[in-house]
N, C-alpha and C. Protein backbone atom coordinates (compact mmCIF):
# COMPACT_ATOMS: atom_id res chain seq x y z
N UNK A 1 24.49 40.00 -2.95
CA UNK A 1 24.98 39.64 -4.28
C UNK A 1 24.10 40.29 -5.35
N UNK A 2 24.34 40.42 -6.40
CA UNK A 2 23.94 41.31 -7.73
C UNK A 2 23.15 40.29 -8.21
N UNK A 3 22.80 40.47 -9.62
CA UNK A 3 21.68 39.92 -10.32
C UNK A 3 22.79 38.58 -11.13
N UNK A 4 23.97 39.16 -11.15
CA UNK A 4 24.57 37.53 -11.90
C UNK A 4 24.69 36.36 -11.31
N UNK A 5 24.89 35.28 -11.51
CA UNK A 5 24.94 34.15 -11.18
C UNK A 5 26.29 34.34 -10.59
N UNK A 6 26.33 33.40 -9.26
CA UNK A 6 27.66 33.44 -8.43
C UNK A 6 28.34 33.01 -8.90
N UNK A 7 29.19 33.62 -8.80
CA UNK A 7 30.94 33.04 -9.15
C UNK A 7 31.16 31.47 -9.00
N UNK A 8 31.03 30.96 -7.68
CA UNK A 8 31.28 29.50 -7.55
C UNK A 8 29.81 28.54 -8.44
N UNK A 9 28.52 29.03 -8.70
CA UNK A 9 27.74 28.30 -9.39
C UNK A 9 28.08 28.29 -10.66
N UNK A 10 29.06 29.46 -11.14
CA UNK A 10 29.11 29.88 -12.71
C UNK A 10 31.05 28.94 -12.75
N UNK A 11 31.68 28.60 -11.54
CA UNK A 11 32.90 28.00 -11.84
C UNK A 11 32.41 26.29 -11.78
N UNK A 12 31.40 26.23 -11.48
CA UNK A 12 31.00 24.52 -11.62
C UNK A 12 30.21 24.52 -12.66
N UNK A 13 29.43 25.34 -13.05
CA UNK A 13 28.98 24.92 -14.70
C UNK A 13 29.70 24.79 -15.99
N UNK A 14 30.67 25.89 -16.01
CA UNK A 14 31.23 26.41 -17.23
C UNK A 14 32.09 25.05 -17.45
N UNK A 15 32.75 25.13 -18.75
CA UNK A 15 34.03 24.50 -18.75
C UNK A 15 35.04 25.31 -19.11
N UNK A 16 36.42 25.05 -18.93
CA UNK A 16 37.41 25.65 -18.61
C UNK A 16 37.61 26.44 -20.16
N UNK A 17 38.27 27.59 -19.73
CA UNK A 17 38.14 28.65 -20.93
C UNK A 17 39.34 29.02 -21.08
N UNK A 18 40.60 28.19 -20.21
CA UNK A 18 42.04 28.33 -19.92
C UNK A 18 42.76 27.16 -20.05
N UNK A 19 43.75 27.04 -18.86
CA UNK A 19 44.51 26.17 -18.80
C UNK A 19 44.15 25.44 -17.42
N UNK A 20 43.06 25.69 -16.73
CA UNK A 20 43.07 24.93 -15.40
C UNK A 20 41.81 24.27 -16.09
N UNK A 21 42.15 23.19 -15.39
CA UNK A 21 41.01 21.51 -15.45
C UNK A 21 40.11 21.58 -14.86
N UNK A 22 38.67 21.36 -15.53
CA UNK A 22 37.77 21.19 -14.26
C UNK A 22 38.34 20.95 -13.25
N UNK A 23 38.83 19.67 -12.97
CA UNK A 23 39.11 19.60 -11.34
C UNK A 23 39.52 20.62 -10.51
N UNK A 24 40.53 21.33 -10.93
CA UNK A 24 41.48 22.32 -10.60
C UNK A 24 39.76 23.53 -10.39
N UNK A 25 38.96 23.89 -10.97
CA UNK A 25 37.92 24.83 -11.62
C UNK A 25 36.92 24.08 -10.02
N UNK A 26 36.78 22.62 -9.75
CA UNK A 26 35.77 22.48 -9.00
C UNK A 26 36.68 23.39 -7.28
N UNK A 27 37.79 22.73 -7.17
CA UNK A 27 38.62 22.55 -5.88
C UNK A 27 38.73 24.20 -6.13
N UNK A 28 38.64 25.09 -6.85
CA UNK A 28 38.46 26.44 -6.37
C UNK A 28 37.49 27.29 -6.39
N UNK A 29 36.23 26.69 -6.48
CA UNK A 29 35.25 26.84 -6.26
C UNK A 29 34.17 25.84 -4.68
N UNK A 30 34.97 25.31 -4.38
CA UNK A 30 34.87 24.73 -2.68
C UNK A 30 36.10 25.10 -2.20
N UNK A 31 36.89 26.35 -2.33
CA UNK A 31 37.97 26.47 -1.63
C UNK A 31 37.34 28.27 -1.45
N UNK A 32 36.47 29.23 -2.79
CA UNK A 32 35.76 30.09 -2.58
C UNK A 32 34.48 29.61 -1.19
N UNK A 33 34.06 28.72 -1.45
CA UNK A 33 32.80 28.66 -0.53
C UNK A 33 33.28 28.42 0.89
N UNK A 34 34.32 27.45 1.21
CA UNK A 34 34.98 27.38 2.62
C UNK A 34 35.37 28.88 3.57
N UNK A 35 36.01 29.44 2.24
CA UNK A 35 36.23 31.34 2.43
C UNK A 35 35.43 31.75 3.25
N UNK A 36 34.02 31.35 2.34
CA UNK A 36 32.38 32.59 2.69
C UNK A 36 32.26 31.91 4.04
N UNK A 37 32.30 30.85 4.25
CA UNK A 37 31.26 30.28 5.43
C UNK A 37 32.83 30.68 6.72
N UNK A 38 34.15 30.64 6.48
CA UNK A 38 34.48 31.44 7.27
C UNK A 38 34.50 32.77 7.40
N UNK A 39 34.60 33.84 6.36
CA UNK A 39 34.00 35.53 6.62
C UNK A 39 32.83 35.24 7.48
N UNK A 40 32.01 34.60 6.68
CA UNK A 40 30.38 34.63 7.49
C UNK A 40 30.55 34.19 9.17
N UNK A 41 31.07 33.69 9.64
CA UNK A 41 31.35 32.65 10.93
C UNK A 41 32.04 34.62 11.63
N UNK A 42 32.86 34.86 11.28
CA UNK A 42 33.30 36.16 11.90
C UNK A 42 33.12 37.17 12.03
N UNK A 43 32.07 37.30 11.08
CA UNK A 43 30.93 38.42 10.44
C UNK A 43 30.36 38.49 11.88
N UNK A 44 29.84 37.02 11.98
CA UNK A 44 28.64 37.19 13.35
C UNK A 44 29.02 37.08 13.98
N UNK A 45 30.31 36.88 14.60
CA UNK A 45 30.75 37.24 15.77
C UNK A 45 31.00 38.80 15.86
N UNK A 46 31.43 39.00 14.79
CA UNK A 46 31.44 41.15 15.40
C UNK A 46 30.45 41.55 15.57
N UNK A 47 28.69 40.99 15.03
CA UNK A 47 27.60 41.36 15.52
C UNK A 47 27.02 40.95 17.04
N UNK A 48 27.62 39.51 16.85
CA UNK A 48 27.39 39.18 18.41
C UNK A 48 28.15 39.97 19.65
N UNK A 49 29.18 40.54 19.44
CA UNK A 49 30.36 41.05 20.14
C UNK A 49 29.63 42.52 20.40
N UNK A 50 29.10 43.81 18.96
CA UNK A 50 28.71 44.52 19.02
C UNK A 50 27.44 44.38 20.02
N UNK A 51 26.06 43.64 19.68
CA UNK A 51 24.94 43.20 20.41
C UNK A 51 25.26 42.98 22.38
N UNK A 52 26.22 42.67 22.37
CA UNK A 52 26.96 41.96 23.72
C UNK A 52 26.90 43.36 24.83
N UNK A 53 27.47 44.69 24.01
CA UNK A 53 27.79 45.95 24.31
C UNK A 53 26.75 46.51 24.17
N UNK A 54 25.86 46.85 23.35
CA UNK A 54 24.59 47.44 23.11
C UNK A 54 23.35 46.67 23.10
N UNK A 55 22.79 46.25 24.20
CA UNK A 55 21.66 45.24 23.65
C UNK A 55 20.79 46.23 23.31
N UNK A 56 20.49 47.41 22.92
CA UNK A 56 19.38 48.34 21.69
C UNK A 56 19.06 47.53 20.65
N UNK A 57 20.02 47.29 20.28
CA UNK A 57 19.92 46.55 18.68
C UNK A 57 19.99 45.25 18.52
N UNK A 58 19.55 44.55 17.77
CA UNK A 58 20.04 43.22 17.60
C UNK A 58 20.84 43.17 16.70
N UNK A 59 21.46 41.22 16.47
CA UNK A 59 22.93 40.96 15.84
C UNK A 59 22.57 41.27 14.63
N UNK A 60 21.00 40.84 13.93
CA UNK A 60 20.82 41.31 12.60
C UNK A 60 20.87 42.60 12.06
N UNK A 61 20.42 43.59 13.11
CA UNK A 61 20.39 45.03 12.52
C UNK A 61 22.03 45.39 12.39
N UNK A 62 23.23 44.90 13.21
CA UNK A 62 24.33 45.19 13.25
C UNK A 62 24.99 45.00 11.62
N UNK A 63 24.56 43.44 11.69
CA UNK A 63 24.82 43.10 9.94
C UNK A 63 24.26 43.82 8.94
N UNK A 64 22.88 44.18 8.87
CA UNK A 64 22.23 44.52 8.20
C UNK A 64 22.95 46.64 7.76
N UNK A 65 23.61 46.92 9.09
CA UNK A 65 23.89 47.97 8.65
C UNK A 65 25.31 48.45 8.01
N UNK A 66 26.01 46.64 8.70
CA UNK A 66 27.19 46.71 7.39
C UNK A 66 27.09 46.67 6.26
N UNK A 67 25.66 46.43 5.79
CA UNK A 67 25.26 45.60 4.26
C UNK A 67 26.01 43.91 4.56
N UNK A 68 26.13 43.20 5.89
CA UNK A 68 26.60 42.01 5.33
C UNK A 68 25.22 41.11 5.65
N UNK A 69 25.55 40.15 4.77
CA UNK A 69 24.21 38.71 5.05
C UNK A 69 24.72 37.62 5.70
N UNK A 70 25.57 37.86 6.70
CA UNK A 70 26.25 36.46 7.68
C UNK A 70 24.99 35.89 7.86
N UNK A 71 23.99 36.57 8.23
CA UNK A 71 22.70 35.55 8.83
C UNK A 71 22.02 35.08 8.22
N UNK A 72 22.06 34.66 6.56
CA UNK A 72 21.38 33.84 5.88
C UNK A 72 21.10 32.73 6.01
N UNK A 73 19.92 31.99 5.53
CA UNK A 73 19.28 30.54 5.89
C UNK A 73 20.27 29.76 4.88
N UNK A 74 20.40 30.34 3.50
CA UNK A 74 21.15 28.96 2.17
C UNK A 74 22.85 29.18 2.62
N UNK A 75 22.70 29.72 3.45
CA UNK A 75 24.97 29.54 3.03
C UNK A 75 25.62 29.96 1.77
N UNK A 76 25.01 30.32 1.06
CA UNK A 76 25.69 30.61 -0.36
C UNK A 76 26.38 32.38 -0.33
């Protein structure tokens, strides 16, 4: 992620600048994060899958050379 504040931290602070309701503003911002933690969940399985075939490398270097961060400690 870049230097701005995430999308889902910046859709639970703000208030609405439209026509959707906070509520509407929270429930798609835990409907973004459900997203990540499934990409992320499948992410590491193509590293685990790759690793499975090549044990040279490990699952992190696999990610690491997609540029993805499935293997982060915060979940965000």
């Amino acid at each position: 992620m870049n230097d701005k504040k995430d999308i889902v931290d910046r859709l639970m602070l703000k208030p609405p600048l439209h026509n959707l309701t906070s509520c509407e503003l929270v429930e798609a911002a835990n409907e973004i994060k459900r997203l990540r933690k499934e990409r992320d969940e499948a992410r590491r399985e193509v590293c685990q899958w790759e690793h499975h075939w090549d044990k040279t490398s490990s699952e992190q270097y696999y990610a690491d050379k997609r540029g993805w961060d499935c293997f982060k400690e915060n979940g965000k």
